[in-house]
Protein backbone atom coordinates (compact mmCIF):
# COMPACT_ATOMS: atom_id res chain seq x y z
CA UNK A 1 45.61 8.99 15.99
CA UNK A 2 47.00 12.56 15.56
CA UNK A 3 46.25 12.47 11.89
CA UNK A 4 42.77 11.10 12.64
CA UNK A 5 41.75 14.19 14.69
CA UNK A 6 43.34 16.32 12.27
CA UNK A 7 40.79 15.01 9.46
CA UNK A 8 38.36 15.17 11.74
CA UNK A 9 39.05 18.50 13.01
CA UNK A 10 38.78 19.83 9.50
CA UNK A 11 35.52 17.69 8.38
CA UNK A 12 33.82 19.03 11.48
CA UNK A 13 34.36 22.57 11.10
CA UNK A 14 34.68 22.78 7.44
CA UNK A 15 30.68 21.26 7.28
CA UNK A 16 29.84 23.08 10.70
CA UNK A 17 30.66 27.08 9.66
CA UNK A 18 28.61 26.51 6.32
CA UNK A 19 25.71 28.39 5.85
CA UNK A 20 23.81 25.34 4.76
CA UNK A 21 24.06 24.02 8.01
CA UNK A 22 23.33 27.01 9.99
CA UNK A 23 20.01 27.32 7.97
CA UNK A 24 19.04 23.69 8.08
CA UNK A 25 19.61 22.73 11.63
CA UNK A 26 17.37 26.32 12.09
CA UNK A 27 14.80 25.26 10.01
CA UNK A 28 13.71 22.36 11.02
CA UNK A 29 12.53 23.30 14.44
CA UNK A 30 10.43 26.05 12.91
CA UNK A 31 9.05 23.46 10.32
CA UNK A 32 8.14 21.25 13.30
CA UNK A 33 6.46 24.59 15.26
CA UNK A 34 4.49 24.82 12.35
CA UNK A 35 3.46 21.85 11.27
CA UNK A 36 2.95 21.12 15.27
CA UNK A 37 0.72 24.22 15.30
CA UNK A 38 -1.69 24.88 12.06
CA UNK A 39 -3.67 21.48 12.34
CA UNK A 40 -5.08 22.31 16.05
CA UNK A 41 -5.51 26.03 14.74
CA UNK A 42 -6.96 25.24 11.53
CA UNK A 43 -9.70 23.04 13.15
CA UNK A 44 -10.38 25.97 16.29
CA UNK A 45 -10.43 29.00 13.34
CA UNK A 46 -12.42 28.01 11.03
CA UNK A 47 -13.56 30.82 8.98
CA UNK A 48 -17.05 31.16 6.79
CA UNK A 49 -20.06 29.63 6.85
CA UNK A 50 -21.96 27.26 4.24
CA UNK A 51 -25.10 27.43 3.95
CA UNK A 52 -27.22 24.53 2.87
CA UNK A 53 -31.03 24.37 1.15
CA UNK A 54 -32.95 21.04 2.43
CA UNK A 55 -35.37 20.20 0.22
CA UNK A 56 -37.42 17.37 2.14
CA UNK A 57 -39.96 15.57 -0.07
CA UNK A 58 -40.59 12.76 2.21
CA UNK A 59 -41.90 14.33 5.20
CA UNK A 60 -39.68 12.53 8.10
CA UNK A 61 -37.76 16.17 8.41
CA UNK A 62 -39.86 18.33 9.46
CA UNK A 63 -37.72 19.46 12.06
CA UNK A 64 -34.26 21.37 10.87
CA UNK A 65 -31.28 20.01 10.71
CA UNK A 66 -28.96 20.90 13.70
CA UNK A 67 -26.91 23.84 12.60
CA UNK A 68 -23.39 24.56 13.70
CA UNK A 69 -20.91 27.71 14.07
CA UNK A 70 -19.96 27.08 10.20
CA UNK A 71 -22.38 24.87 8.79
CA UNK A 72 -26.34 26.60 8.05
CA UNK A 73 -29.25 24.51 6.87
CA UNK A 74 -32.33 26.05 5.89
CA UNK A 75 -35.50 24.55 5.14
CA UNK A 76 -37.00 25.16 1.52
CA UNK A 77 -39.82 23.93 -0.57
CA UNK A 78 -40.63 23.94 -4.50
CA UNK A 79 -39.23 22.54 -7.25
CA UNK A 80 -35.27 21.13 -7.22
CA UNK A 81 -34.72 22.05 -10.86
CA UNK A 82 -36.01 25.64 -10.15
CA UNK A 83 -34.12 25.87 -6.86
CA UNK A 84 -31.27 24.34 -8.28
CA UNK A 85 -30.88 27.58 -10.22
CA UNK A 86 -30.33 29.29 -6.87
CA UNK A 87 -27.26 27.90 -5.96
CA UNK A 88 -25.10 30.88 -7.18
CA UNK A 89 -27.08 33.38 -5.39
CA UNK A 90 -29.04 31.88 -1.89
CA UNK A 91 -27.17 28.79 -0.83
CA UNK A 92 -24.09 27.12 -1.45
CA UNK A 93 -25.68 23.83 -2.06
CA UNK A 94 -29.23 22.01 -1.64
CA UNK A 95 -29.73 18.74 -0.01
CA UNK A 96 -32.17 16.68 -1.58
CA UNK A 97 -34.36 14.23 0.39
CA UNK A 98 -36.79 12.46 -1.89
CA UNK A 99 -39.48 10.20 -0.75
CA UNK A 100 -37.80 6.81 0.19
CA UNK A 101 -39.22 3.80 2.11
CA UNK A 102 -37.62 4.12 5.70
CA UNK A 103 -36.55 0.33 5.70
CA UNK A 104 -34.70 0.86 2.48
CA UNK A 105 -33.45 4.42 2.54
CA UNK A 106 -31.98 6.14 -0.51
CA UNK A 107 -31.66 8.75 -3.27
CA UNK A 108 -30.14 11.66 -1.29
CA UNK A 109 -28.53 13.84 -2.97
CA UNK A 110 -26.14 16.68 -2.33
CA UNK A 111 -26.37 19.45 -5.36
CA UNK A 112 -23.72 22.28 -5.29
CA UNK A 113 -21.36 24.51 -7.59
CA UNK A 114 -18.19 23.73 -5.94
CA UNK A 115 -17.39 20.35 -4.39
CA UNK A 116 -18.52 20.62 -0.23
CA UNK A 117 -16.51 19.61 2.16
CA UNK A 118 -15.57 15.63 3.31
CA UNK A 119 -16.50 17.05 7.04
CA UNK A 120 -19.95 18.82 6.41
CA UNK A 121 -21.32 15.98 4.05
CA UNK A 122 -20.06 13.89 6.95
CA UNK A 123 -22.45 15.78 9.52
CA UNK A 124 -25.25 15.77 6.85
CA UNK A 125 -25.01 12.22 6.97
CA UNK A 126 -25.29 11.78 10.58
CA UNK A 127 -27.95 14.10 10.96
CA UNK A 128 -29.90 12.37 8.37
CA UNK A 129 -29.19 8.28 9.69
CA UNK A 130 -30.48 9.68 13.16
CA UNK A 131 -33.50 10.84 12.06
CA UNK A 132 -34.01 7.75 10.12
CA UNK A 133 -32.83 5.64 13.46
CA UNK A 134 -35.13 7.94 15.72
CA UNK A 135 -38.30 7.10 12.69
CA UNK A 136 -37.63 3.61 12.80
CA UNK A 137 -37.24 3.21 17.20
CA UNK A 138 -40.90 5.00 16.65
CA UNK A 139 -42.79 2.74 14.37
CA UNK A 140 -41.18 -0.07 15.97
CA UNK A 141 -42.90 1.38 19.51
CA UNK A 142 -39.53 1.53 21.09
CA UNK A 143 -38.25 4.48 23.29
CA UNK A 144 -34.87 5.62 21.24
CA UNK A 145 -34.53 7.95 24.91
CA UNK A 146 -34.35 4.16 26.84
CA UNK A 147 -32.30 2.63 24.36
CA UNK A 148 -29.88 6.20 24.26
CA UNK A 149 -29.34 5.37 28.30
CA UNK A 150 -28.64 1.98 27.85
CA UNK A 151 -25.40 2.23 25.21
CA UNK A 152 -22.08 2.05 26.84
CA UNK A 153 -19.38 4.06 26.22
CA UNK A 154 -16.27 2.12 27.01
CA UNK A 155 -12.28 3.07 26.90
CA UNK A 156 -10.02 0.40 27.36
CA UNK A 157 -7.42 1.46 29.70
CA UNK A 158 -4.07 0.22 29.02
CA UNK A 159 -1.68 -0.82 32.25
CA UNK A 160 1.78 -1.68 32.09
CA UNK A 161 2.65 -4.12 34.89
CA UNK A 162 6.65 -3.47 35.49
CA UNK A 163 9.00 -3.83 38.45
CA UNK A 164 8.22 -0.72 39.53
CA UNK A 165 4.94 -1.45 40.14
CA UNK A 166 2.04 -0.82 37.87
CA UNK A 167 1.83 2.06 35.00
CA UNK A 168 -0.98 3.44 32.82
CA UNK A 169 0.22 2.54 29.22
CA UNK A 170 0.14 5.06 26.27
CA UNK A 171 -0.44 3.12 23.15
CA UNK A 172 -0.99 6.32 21.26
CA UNK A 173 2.04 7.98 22.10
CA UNK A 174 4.07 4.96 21.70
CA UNK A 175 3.19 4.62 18.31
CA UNK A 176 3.98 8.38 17.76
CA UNK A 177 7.68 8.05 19.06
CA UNK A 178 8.39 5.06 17.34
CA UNK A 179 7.42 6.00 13.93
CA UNK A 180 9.33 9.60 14.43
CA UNK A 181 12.40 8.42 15.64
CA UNK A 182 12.60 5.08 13.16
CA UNK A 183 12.12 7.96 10.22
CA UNK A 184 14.28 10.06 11.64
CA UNK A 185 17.12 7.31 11.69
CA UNK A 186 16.41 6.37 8.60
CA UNK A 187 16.57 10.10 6.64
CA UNK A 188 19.84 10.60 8.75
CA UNK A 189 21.33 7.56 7.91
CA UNK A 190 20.89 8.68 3.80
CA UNK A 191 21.53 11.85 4.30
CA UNK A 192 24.81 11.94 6.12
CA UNK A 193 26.36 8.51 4.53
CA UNK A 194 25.07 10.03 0.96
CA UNK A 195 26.91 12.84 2.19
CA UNK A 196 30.33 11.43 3.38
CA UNK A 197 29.98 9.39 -0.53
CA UNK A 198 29.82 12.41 -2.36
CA UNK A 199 32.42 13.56 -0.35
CA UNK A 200 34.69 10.67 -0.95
CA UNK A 201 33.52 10.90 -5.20
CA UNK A 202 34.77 14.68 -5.44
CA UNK A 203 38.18 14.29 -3.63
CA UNK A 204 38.78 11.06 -5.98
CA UNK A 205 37.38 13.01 -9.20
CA UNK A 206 39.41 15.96 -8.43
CA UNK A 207 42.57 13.76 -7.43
CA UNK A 208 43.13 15.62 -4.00
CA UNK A 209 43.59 12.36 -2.48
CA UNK A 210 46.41 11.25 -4.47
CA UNK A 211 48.09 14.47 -2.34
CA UNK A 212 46.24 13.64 1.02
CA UNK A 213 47.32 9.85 1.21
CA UNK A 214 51.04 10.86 0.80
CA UNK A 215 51.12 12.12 4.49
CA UNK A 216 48.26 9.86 5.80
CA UNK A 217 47.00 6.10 5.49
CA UNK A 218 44.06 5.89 3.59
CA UNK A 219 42.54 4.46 6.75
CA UNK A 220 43.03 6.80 9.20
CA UNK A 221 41.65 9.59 6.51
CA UNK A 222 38.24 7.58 6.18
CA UNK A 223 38.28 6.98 9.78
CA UNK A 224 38.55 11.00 10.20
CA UNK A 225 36.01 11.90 7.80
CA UNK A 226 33.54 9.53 9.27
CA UNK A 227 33.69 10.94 12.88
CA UNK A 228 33.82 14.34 11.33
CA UNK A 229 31.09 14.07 9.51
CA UNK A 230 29.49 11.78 12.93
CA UNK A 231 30.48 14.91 15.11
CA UNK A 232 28.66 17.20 12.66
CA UNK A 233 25.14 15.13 12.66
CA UNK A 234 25.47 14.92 16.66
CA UNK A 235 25.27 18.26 16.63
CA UNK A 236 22.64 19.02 14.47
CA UNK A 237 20.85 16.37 16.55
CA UNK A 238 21.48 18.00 19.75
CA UNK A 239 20.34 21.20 18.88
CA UNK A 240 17.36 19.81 17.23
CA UNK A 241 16.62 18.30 20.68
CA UNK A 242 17.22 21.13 22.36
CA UNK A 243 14.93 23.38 20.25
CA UNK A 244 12.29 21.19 19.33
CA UNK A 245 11.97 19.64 23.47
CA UNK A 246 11.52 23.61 24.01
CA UNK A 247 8.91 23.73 21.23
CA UNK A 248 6.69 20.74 22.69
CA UNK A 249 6.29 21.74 26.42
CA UNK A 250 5.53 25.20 25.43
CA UNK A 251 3.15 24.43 23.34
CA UNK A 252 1.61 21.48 25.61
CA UNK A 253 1.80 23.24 28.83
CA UNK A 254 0.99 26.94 27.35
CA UNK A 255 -0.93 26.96 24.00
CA UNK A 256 -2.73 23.84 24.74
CA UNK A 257 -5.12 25.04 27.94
CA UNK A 258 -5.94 28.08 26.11
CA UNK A 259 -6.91 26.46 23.42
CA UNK A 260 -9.24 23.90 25.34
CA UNK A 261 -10.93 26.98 26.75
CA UNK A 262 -11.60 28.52 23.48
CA UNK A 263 -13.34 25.17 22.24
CA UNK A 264 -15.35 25.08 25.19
CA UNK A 265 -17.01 27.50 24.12
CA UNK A 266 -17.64 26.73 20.21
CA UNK A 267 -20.17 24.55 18.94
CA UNK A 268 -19.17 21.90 16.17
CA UNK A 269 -19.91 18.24 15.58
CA UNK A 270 -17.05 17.40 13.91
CA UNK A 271 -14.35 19.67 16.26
CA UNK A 272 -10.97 18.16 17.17
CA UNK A 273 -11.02 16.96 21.03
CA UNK A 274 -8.35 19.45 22.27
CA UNK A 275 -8.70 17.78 26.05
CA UNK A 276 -7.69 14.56 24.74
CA UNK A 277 -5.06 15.83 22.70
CA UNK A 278 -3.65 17.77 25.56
CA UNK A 279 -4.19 14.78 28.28
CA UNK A 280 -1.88 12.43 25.82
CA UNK A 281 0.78 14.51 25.19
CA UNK A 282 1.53 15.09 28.85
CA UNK A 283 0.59 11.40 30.03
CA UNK A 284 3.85 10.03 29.93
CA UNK A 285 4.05 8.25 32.98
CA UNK A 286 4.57 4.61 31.71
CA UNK A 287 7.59 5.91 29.34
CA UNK A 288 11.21 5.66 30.92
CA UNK A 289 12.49 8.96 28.97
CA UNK A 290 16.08 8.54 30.69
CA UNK A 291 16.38 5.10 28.86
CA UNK A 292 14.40 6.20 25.80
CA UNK A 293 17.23 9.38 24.66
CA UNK A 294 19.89 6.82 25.54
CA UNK A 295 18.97 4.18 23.51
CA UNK A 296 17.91 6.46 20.43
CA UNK A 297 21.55 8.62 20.72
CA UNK A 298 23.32 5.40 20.73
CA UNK A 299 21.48 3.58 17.87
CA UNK A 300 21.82 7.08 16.27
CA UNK A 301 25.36 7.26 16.23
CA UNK A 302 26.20 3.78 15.64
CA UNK A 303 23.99 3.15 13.24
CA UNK A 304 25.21 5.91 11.14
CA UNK A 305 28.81 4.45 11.61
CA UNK A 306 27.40 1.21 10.23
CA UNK A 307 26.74 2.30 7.37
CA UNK A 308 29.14 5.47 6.72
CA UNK A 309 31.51 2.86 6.50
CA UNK A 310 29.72 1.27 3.73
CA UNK A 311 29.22 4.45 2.05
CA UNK A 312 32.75 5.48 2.06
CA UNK A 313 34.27 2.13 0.44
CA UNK A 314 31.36 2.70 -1.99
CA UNK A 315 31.99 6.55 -2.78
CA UNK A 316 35.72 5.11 -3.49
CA UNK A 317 34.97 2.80 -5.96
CA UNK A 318 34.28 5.15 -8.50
CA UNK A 319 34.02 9.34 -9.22
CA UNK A 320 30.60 8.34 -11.40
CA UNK A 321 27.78 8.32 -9.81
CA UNK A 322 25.66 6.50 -12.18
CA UNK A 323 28.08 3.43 -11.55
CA UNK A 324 28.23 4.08 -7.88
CA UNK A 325 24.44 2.70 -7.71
CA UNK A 326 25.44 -0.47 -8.48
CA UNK A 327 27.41 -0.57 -4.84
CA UNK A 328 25.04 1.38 -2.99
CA UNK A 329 21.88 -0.60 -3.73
CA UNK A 330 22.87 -3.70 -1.50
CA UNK A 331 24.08 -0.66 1.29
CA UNK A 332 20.38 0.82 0.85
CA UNK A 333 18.48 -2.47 0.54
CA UNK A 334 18.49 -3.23 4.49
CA UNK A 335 17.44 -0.01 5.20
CA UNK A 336 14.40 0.31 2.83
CA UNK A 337 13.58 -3.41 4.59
CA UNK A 338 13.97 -2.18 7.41
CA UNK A 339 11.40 0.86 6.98
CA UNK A 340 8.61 -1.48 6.16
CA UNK A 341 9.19 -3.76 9.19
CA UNK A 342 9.20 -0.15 11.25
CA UNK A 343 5.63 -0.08 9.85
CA UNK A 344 4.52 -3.36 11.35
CA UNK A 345 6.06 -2.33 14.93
CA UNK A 346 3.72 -0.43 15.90
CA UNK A 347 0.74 -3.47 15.93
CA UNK A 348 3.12 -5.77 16.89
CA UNK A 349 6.00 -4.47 18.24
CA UNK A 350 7.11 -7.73 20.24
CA UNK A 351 6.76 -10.27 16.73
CA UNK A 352 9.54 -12.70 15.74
CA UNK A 353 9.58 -10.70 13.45
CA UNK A 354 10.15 -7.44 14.88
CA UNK A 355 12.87 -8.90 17.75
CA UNK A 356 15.34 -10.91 15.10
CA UNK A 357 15.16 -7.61 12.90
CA UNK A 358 15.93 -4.89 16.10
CA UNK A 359 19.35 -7.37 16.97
CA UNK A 360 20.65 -8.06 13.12
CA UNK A 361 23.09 -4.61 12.90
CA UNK A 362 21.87 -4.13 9.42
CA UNK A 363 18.30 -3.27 10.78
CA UNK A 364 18.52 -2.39 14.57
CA UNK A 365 19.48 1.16 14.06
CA UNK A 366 15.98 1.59 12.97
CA UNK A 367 14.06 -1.31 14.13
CA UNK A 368 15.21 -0.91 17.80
CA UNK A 369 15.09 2.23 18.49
CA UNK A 370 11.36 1.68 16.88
CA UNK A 371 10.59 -0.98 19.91
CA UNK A 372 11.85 0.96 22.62
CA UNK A 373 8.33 3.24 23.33
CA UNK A 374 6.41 -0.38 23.98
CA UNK A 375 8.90 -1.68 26.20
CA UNK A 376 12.13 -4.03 25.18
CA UNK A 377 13.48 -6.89 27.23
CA UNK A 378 17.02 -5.27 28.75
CA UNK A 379 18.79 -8.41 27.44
CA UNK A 380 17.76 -8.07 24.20
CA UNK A 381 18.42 -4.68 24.17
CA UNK A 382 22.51 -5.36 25.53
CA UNK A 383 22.61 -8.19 22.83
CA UNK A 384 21.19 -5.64 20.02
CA UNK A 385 24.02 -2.76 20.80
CA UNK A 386 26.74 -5.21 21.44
CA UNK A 387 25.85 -7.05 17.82
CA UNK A 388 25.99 -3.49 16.52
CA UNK A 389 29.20 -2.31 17.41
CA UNK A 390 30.75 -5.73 16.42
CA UNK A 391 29.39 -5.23 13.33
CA UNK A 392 30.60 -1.23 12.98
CA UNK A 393 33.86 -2.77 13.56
CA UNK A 394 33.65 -5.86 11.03
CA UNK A 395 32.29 -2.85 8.58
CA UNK A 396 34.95 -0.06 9.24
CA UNK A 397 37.81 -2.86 8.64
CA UNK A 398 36.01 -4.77 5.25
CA UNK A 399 35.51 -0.65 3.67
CA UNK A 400 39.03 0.22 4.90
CA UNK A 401 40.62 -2.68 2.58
CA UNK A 402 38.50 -1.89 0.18
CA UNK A 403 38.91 2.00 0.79
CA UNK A 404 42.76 1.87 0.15
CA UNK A 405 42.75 0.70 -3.24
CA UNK A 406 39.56 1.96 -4.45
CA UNK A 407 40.40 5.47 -3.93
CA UNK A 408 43.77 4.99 -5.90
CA UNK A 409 42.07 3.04 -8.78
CA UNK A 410 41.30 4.96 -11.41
CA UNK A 411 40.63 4.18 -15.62
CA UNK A 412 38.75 0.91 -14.38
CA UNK A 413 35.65 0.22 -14.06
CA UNK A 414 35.30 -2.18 -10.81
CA UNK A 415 33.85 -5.57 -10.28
CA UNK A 416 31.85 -7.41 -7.56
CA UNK A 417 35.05 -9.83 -7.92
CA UNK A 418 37.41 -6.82 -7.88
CA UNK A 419 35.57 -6.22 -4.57
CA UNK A 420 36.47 -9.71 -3.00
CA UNK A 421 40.51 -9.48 -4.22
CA UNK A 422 40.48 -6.33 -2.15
CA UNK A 423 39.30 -7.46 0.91
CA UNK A 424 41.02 -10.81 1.07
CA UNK A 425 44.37 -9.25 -0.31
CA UNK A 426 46.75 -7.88 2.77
């Protein structure tokens, strides 16, 4: 055991004082500020104004199209191939409305210099199959204003019913923490079991370990360097927590209401619904956070001992990468699988499917932690983390056979059936 902390002593601090490390675990808080940040901004700022010719030859628009803060329409008349000419100096584009018979409407056209944008030919649209709508409700002797009164506008209100009592459900956000943490698992598991294989491949090419494994079992130094390396991503993780939980209730609890009031005030058809935004992000009521970070930091660490295991027996195999990928593609098979089941969680997060995946250990690291927002069964949950550290133990003892004698071998290239001697041989 001494030896074990001693390896992982000097993994841990050897990765943690690197100035990669210090700039990545940095970064990506400040990545998620931003990306967390321009969208909403982007849609409140929007600077400019296009300004659109409507050329109407059939005579249902004689009234002008509603403008907005950044989108002008202007009613012309004359010829389109002369005013077409004008697109460089009085408009940025002309709308063309020919004459069309209102049951079979048709033939508009949009004519500009530079391409306009997906959201203003989407109010052009609108504008236009209103006026069409409103034409039609008219001829047909029907009062559009009746009809407008009579439309319901519903929202289906989602309730949890739980032993607590009942809970207004968040679909929305459910989704959203499912998908971010299953991705999240899944880049960490590649990135730090790529990163204990590499590790593995240099000491082997540069034949340190034939020094190392004269004062330590070959065991007890993979064993170190996968907690090291373990220690290291809990860290990263924690901070990343730390930062980004910061990040999110400033901006929902600070930015956000300023931001509402600033909208309130503009005028756009197409503008993002700020209140809604805000009201989801802080309706979190049905969500049992407590058991949420629990479940996610154990399925995070386990799951990356899962598989660090693998990667290690596979990063001793050989100090050539290029024949490395032979062992690595069954390791990073179940996990690409597992990604596309992730996908299908969020419709239907309670599927055969989805339940058998989130308790094999090969998948629950991502799949589980994926079910969690919409609510998992406790005893499937106990049967999903027992079934994963079973199989973290299976795994560590299977890659430490296989680890001893790989790391040693060298001038040979290894076998599937190479492989299977190791592991059966004591």
């Amino acid at each position: 055991m001494k030896k074990i902390m001693i390896v992982f002593k000097k993994e841990y601090l050897t990765r943690v004082k690197k100035k990669s490390f210090i700039v990545i675990t940095l970064l990506v808080p400040i990545i998620f500020l931003i990306f967390m940040s321009i969208p909403v901004f982007m849609s409140l700022f929007k600077s400019g104004t296009t300004n659109i010719a409507v050329l109407d030859e059939s005579g249902y628009f004689q009234e002008n199209f509603e403008n907005t803060k950044t989108l002008l329409f202007t009613k012309v008349e004359g010829n389109p191939e002369e005013l077409k000419k004008k697109l460089k100096t009085d408009f940025d584009g002309l709308l063309y409305i020919p004459k069309f018979d209102i049951q079979y409407p048709g033939g508009f056209k949009i004519f500009s210099e530079k391409q306009v944008g997906l959201t203003y030919i989407g109010i052009m649209n609108s504008q236009i199959e209103k006026r069409i709508e409103t034409i039609r409700f008219m001829q047909a002797g029907i009062n559009k204003e009746q009809i407008d009164k009579m439309k319901a506008n519903v929202e289906l209100e989602s309730i949890l019913i739980q032993e607590t009592g009942e809970k207004k459900g968040n679909a929305i956000v459910s989704v959203g923490i499912s998908q971010v943490m299953g991705f999240f698992q899944y880049f960490m598991i590649f990135f730090y079991g790529s990163l204990i294989m590499r590790g593995v491949m240099e000491e082997k090419k540069n034949r340190i370990i034939e020094i190392i494994v004269s004062s330590i079992r070959p065991f007890e130094l993979m064993l170190g360097k996968i907690i090291g390396i373990a220690a290291v991503a809990l860290t990263q993780l924690l901070i990343w927590i730390i930062f980004i939980s910061i990040i999110t209730f400033g901006f929902s609890f600070a930015i956000m209401p300023m931001l509402i009031e600033q909208q309130a005030s503009m005028e756009s058809v197409s503008s993002v619904n700020t209140q809604q935004i805000f009201n989801t992000l802080t309706n979190l009521d049905s969500f049992n956070i407590p058991l949420i970070i629990f479940s996610f930091g154990f399925f995070f660490i386990f799951g990356y001992l899962f598989y660090s295991a693998l990667f290690a027996a596979a990063g001793s195999l050989s100090d050539d990468e290029t024949q490395n990928q032979t062992f690595t593609l069954p390791i990073s098979f179940p996990i690409i699988i597992s990604m596309f089941i992730m996908i299908n969680v969020a419709d239907q997060p309670h599927s055969p499917l989805a339940v058998w995946s989130s308790l094999i250990p090969f998948c629950s690291p991502i799949i589980m932690i994926a079910r969690i927002p919409f609510g998992v069964p406790v005893w499937q949950l106990i049967v999903s983390m027992v079934l994963l550290v079973l199989g973290f133990m299976i795994n560590t003892w299977l890659a430490g056979k296989i680890y001893r004698i790989g790391i040693l071998s060298y001038g040979k290239k290894v076998r599937w059936k190479d492989l299977k001697k190791w592991v059966f041989t004591r």
